[in-house]
Protein backbone atom coordinates (compact mmCIF):
# COMPACT_ATOMS: atom_id res chain seq x y z
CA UNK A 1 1.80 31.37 86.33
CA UNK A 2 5.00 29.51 85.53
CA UNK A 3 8.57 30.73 86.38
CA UNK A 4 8.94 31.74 83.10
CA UNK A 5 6.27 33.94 82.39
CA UNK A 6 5.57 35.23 86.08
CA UNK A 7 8.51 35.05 88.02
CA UNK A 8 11.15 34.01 86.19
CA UNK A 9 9.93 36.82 84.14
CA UNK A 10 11.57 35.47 80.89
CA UNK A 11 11.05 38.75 79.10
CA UNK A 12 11.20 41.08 82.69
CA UNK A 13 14.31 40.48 83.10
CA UNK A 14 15.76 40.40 79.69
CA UNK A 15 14.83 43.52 79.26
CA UNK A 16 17.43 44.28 81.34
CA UNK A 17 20.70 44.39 79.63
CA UNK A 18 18.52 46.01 76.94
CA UNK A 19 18.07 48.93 79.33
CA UNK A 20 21.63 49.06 79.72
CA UNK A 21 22.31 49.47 75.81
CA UNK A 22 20.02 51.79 75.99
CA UNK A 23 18.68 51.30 72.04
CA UNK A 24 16.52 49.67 69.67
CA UNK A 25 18.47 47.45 67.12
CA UNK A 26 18.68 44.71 65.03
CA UNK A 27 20.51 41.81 65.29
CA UNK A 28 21.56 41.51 61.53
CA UNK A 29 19.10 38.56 61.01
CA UNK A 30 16.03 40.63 61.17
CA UNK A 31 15.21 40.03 65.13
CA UNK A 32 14.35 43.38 66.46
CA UNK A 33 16.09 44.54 70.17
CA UNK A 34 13.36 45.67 72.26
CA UNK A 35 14.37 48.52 74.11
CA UNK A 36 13.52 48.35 77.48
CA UNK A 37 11.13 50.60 78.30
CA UNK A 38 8.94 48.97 75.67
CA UNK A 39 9.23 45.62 77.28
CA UNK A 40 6.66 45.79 80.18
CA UNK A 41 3.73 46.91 77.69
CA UNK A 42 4.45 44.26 75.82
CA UNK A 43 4.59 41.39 77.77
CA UNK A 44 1.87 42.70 79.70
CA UNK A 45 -0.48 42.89 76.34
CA UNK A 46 0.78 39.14 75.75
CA UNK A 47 -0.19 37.78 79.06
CA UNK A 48 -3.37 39.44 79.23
CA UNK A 49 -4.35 38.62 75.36
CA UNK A 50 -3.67 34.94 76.55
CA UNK A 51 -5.80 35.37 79.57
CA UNK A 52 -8.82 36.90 76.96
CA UNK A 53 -8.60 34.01 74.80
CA UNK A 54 -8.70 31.36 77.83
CA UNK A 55 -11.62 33.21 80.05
CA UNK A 56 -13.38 35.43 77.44
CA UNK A 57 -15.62 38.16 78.78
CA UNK A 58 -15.52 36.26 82.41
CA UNK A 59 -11.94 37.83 82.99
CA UNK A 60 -13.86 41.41 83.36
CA UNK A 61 -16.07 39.83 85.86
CA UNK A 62 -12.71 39.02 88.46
CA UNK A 63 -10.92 42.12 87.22
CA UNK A 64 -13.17 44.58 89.33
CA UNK A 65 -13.15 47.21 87.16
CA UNK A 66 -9.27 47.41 86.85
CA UNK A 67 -7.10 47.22 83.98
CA UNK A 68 -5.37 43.76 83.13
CA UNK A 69 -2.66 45.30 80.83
CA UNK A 70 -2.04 48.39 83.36
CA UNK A 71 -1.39 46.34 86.55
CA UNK A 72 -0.05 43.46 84.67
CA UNK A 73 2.73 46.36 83.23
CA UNK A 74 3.19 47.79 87.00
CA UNK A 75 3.97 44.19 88.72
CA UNK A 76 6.69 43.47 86.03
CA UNK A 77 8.46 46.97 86.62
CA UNK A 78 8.13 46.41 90.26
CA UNK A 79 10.75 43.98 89.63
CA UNK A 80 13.39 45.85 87.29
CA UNK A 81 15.91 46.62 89.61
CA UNK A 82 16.78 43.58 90.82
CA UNK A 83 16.16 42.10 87.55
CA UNK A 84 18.99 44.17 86.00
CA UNK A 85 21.27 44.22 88.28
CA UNK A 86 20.71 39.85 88.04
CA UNK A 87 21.88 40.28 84.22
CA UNK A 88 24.82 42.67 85.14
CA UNK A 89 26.03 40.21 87.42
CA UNK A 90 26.06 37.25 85.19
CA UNK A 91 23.34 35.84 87.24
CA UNK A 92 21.20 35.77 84.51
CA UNK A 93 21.63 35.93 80.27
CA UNK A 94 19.49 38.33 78.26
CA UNK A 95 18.87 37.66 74.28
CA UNK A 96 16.34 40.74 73.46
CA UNK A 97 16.33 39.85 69.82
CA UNK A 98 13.85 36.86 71.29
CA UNK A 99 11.59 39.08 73.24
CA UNK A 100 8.86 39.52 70.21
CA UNK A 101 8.94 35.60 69.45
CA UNK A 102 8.55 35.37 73.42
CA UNK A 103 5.31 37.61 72.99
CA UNK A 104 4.19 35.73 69.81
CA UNK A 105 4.47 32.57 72.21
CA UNK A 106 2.60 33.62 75.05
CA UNK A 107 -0.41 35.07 73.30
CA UNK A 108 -0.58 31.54 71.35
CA UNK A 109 -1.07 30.06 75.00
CA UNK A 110 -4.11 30.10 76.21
CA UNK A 111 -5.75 28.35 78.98
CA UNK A 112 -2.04 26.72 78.76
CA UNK A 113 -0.55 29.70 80.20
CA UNK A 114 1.07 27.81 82.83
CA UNK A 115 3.76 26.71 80.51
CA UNK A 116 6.59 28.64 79.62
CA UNK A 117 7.03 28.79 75.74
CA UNK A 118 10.85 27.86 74.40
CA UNK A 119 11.37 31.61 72.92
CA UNK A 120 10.85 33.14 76.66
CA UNK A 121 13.57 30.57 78.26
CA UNK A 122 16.06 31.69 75.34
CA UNK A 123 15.30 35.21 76.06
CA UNK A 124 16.09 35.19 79.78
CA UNK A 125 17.70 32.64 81.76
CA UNK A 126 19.74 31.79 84.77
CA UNK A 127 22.94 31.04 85.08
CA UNK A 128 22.53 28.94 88.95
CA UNK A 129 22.79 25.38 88.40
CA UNK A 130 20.54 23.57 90.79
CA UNK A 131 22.11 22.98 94.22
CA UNK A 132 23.35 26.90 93.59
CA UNK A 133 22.69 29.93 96.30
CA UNK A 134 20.14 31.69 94.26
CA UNK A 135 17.70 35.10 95.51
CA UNK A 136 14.72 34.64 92.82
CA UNK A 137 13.45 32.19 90.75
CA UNK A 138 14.93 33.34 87.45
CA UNK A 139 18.38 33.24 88.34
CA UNK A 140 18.01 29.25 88.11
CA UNK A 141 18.79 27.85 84.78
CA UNK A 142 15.88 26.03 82.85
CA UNK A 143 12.11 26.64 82.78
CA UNK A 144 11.51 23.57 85.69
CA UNK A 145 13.81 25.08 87.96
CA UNK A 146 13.04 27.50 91.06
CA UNK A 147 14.62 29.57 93.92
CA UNK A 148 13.88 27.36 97.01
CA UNK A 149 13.63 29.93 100.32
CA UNK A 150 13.60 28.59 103.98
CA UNK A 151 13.99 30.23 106.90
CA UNK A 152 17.07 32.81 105.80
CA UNK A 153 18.68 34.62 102.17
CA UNK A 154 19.82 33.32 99.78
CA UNK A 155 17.77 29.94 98.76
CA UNK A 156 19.06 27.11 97.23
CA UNK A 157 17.76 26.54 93.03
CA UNK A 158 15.84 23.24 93.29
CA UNK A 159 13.45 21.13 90.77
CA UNK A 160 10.15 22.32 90.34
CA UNK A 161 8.11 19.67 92.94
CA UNK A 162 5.95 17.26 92.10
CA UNK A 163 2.39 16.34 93.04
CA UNK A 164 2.36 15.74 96.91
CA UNK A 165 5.30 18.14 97.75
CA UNK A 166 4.74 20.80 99.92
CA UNK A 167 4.30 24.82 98.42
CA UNK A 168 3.68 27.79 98.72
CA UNK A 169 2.87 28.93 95.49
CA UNK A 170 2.03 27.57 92.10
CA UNK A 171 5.27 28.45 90.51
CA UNK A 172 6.89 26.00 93.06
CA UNK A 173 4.99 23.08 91.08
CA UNK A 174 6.49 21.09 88.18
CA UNK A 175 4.35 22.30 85.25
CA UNK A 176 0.82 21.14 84.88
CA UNK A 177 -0.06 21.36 88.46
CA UNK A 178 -1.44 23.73 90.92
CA UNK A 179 -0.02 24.62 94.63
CA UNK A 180 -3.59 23.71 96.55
CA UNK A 181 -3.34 23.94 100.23
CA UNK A 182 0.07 23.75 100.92
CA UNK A 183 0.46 20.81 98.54
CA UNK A 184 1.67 20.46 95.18
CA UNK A 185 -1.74 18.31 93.24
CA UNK A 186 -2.99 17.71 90.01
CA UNK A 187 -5.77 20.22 88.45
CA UNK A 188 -9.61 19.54 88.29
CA UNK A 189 -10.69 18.55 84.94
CA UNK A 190 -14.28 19.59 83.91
CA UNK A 191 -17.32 17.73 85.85
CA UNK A 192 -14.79 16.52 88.65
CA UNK A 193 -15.24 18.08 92.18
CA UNK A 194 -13.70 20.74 93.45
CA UNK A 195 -13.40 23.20 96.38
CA UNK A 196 -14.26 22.19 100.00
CA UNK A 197 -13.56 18.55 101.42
CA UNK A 198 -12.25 18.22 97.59
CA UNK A 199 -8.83 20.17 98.49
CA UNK A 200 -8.77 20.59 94.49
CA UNK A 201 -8.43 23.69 93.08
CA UNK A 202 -9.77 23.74 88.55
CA UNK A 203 -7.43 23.65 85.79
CA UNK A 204 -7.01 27.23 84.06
CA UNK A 205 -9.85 28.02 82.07
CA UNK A 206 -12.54 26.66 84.60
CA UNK A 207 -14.59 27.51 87.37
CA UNK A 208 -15.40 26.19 90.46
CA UNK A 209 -18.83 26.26 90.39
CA UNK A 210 -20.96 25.78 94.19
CA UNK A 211 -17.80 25.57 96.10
CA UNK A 212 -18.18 28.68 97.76
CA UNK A 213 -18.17 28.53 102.30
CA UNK A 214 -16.47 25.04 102.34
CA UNK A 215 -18.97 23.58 100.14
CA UNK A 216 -17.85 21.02 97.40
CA UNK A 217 -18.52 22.54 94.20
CA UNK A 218 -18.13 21.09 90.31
CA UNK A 219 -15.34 22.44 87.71
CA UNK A 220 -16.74 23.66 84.81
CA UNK A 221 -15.59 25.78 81.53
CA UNK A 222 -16.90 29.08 81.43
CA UNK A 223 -19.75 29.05 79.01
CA UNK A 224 -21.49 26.18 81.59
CA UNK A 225 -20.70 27.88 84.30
CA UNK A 226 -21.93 31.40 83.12
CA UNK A 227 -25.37 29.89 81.72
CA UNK A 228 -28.37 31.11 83.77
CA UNK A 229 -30.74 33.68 82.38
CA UNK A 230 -32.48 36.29 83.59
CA UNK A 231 -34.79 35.40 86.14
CA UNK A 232 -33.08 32.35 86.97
CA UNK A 233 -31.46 31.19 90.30
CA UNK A 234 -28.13 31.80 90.79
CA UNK A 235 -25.41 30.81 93.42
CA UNK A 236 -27.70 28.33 95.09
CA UNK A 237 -27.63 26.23 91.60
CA UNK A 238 -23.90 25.83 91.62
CA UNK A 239 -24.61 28.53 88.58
CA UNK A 240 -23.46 32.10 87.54
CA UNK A 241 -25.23 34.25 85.38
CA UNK A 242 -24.51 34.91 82.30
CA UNK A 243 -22.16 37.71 81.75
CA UNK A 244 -24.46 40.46 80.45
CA UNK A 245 -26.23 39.89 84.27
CA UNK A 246 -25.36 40.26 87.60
CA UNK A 247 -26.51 37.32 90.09
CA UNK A 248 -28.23 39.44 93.02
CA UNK A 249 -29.28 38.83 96.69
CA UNK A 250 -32.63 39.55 97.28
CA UNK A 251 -34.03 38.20 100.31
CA UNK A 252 -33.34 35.07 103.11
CA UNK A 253 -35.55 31.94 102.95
CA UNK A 254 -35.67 30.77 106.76
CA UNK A 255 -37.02 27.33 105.74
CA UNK A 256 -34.36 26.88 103.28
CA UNK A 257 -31.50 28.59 105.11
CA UNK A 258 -30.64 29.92 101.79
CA UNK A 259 -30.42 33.37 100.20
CA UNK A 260 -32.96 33.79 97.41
CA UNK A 261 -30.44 35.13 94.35
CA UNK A 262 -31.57 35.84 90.73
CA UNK A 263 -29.78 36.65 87.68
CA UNK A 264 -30.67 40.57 86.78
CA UNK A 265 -29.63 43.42 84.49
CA UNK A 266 -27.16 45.54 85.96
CA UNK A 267 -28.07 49.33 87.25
CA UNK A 268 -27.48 52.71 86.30
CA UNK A 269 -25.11 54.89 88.45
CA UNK A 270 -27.03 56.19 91.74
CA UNK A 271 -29.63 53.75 91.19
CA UNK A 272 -31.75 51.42 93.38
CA UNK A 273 -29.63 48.14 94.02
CA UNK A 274 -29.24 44.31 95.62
CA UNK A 275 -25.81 43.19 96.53
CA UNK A 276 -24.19 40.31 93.67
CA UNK A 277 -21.53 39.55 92.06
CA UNK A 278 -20.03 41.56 89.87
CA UNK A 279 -21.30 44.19 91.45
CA UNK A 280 -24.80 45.43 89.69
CA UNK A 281 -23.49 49.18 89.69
CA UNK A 282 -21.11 50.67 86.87
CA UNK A 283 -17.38 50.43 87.72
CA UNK A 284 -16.65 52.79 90.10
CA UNK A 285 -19.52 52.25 92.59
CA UNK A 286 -21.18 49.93 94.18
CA UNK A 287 -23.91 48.31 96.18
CA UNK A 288 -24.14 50.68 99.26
CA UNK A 289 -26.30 49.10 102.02
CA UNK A 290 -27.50 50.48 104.94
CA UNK A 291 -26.63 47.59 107.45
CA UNK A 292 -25.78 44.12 106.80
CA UNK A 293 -29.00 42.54 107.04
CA UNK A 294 -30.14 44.85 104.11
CA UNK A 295 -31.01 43.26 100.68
CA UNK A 296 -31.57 46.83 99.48
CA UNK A 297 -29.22 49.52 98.70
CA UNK A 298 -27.51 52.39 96.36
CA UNK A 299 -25.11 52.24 93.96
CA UNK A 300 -22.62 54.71 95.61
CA UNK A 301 -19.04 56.07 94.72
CA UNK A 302 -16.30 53.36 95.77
CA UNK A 303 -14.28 54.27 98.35
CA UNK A 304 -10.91 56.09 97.50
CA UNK A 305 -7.13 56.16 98.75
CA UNK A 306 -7.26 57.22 102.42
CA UNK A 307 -10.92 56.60 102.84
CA UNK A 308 -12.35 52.80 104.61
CA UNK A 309 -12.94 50.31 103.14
CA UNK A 310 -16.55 49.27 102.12
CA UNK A 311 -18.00 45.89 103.25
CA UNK A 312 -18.13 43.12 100.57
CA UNK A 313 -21.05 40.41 100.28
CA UNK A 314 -19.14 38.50 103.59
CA UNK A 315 -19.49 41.90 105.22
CA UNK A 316 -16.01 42.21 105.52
CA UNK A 317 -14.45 45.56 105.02
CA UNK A 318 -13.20 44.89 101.00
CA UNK A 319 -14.26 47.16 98.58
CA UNK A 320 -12.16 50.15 97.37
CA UNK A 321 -12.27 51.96 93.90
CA UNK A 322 -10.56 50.05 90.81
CA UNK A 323 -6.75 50.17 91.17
CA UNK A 324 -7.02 50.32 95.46
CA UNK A 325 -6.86 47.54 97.54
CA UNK A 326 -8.13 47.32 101.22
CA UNK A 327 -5.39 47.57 103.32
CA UNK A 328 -5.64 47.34 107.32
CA UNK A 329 -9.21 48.58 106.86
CA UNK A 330 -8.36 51.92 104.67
CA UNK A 331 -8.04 51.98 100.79
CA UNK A 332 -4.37 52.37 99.50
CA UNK A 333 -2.77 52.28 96.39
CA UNK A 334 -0.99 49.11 95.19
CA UNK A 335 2.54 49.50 96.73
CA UNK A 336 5.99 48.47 94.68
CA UNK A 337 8.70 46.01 96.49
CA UNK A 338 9.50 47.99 99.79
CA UNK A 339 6.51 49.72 100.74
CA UNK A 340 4.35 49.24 103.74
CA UNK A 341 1.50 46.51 104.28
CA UNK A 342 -0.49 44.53 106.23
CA UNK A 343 -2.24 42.71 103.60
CA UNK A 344 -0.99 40.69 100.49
CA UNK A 345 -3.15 42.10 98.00
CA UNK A 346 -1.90 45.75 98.21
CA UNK A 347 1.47 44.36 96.84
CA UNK A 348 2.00 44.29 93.28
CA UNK A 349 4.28 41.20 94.44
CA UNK A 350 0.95 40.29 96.30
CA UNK A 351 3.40 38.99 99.03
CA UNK A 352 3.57 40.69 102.17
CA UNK A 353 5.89 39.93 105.05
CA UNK A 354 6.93 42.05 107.84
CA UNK A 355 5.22 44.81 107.37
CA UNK A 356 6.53 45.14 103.74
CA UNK A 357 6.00 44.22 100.02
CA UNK A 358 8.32 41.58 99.29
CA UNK A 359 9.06 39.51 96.15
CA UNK A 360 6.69 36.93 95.05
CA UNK A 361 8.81 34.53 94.22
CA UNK A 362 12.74 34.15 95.94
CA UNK A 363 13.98 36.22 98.62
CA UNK A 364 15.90 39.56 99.41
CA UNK A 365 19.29 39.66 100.72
């Protein structure tokens, strides 16, 4: 996502000073002051309604059972503190009569959601010119701006780069492109390669299709990419299934070297079950099999906070109930800035350093 709708948090932040007026107002021209514990809802029910319209019913497929607008809510208050205290300081300016147009703005995205809409930049934005000391990304003024970290705190606010510069994260890259192995680089576009010896990651709103394991697979938009029917191959076609169906393993061809996959109805809870993806079992459970050379399972109860981890399809210890993440082996809950990790993905910042949850974006003094 871009600065200003991830990190830079356009709205996050703003909300700020709001918090500090502690009311809901007008601003005498009929622009409503969203108060700030409204804000995170809100933006969160933007992003997410963008996300809908770009991916459709595909987005349930990634979400694993957990709620877009609920975590989405969670990551932005994760930041608050800082955020405030950035708007206190003058590091930042807040305009909360803009937050609704800033709402209005995102949802009208779409598969464009890497752009950050004029109304967000007027309702938060830095006061760091670039060349200035800086500690996150939206304390740098302008939507093509970032906080540029090396090896120590504070950063220095730099240009978004362009294609060929090295990242570490999309929001490094001038708008329109994607942080892909280290390197800033232009999007796939629909029928070009991607994944693999491609080193090219798909423009929002496709799917790289067949790149799975190093393999180089085709970007395509989600209604090619989600075409096979029931009974058809799946995976080994470069094809998913479509999204009533789950594609599932159910044996090993030794001449081919390939698993034999087919697109099936998903199963009732406790039921008889092959491994796939999404899961065949109801959210909440999922393919339990007895080793991992078994095709044949159960759907069983995810695991829960404090319990380990289940093995995904890479047998690899993965699977925890929705709103858990696998963590050193053990299911935890989704830690705030601070807490303890070992692996990104329990972070709401989904940055992990040290031990702890850091920011995503910028770095703490």
């Amino acid at each position: 996502m871009s600065r200003g709708l991830w990190t830079g948090a356009s709205i996050v932040g703003s909300l700020l000073l709001m918090g500090a007026c502690g009311s809901s107002s007008s601003d005498g021209g009929g622009a409503k002051n969203v108060p700030l514990s409204d804000v995170p809802p809100l933006y969160a029910d933007a992003l997410c309604s963008a996300l809908e319209a770009c991916l459709g019913g595909v987005m349930d497929s990634f979400l694993g059972g957990a709620d877009c607008r609920e975590v989405t809510t969670a990551r932005i208050q994760d930041d608050f503190a800082s955020l405030s205290q950035a708007v206190l300081d003058g590091r930042a300016k807040y305009d909360g009569t803009k937050i609704q147009a800033c709402a209005s703005a995102i949802k009208a995205l779409g598969c464009a959601i890497d752009q950050a809409p004029e109304a967000c930049v007027s309702a938060l934005d830095g006061t760091a010119a670039v060349g200035d000391d800086c500690t996150r990304d939206y304390e740098c003024k302008g939507s093509d701006t970032y906080c540029k970290v090396g090896s120590s705190c504070p950063g220095t606010c730099a240009q978004r780069e362009s294609a060929g510069a090295d990242c570490s994260d999309d929001d490094h890259c001038a708008v329109g492109l994607k942080c892909t192995l280290g390197k800033c680089a232009v999007p796939g576009k629909a029928g070009q390669a991607c994944g693999g010896s491609a080193a090219t990651e798909c423009a929002m709103g496709l799917l790289c299709s067949g790149g799975d394991d190093g393999e180089v697979g085709t970007c395509l938009d989600v209604a090619t990419a989600f075409s096979a029917k029931e009974g058809e191959d799946c995976f080994t076609n470069a094809k998913f299934c479509e999204l009533e169906l789950r594609c599932t393993i159910e044996g090993y061809d030794p001449v081919a070297q390939a698993v034999i996959a087919k697109c099936r109805k998903p199963v009732a809870a406790g039921a008889a079950c092959n491994p796939g993806f999404p899961d065949p079992c109801p959210t909440g459970q999922y393919c339990s099999r007895p080793s991992a050379t078994s095709f044949d399972g159960t759907c069983s109860a995810s695991p829960t906070a404090g319990q380990p981890c289940a093995s995904d399809l890479s047998n690899e210890p993965a699977i925890c109930a929705p709103g858990l993440a696998c963590d050193g082996g053990t299911c935890r809950a989704l830690q705030n800035l601070g807490g303890a990790c070992q692996n990104p993905a329990v972070c709401y910042s989904e940055k992990c350093d040290g031990g702890k949850c850091v920011p995503g974006n910028g770095c703490e003094p």
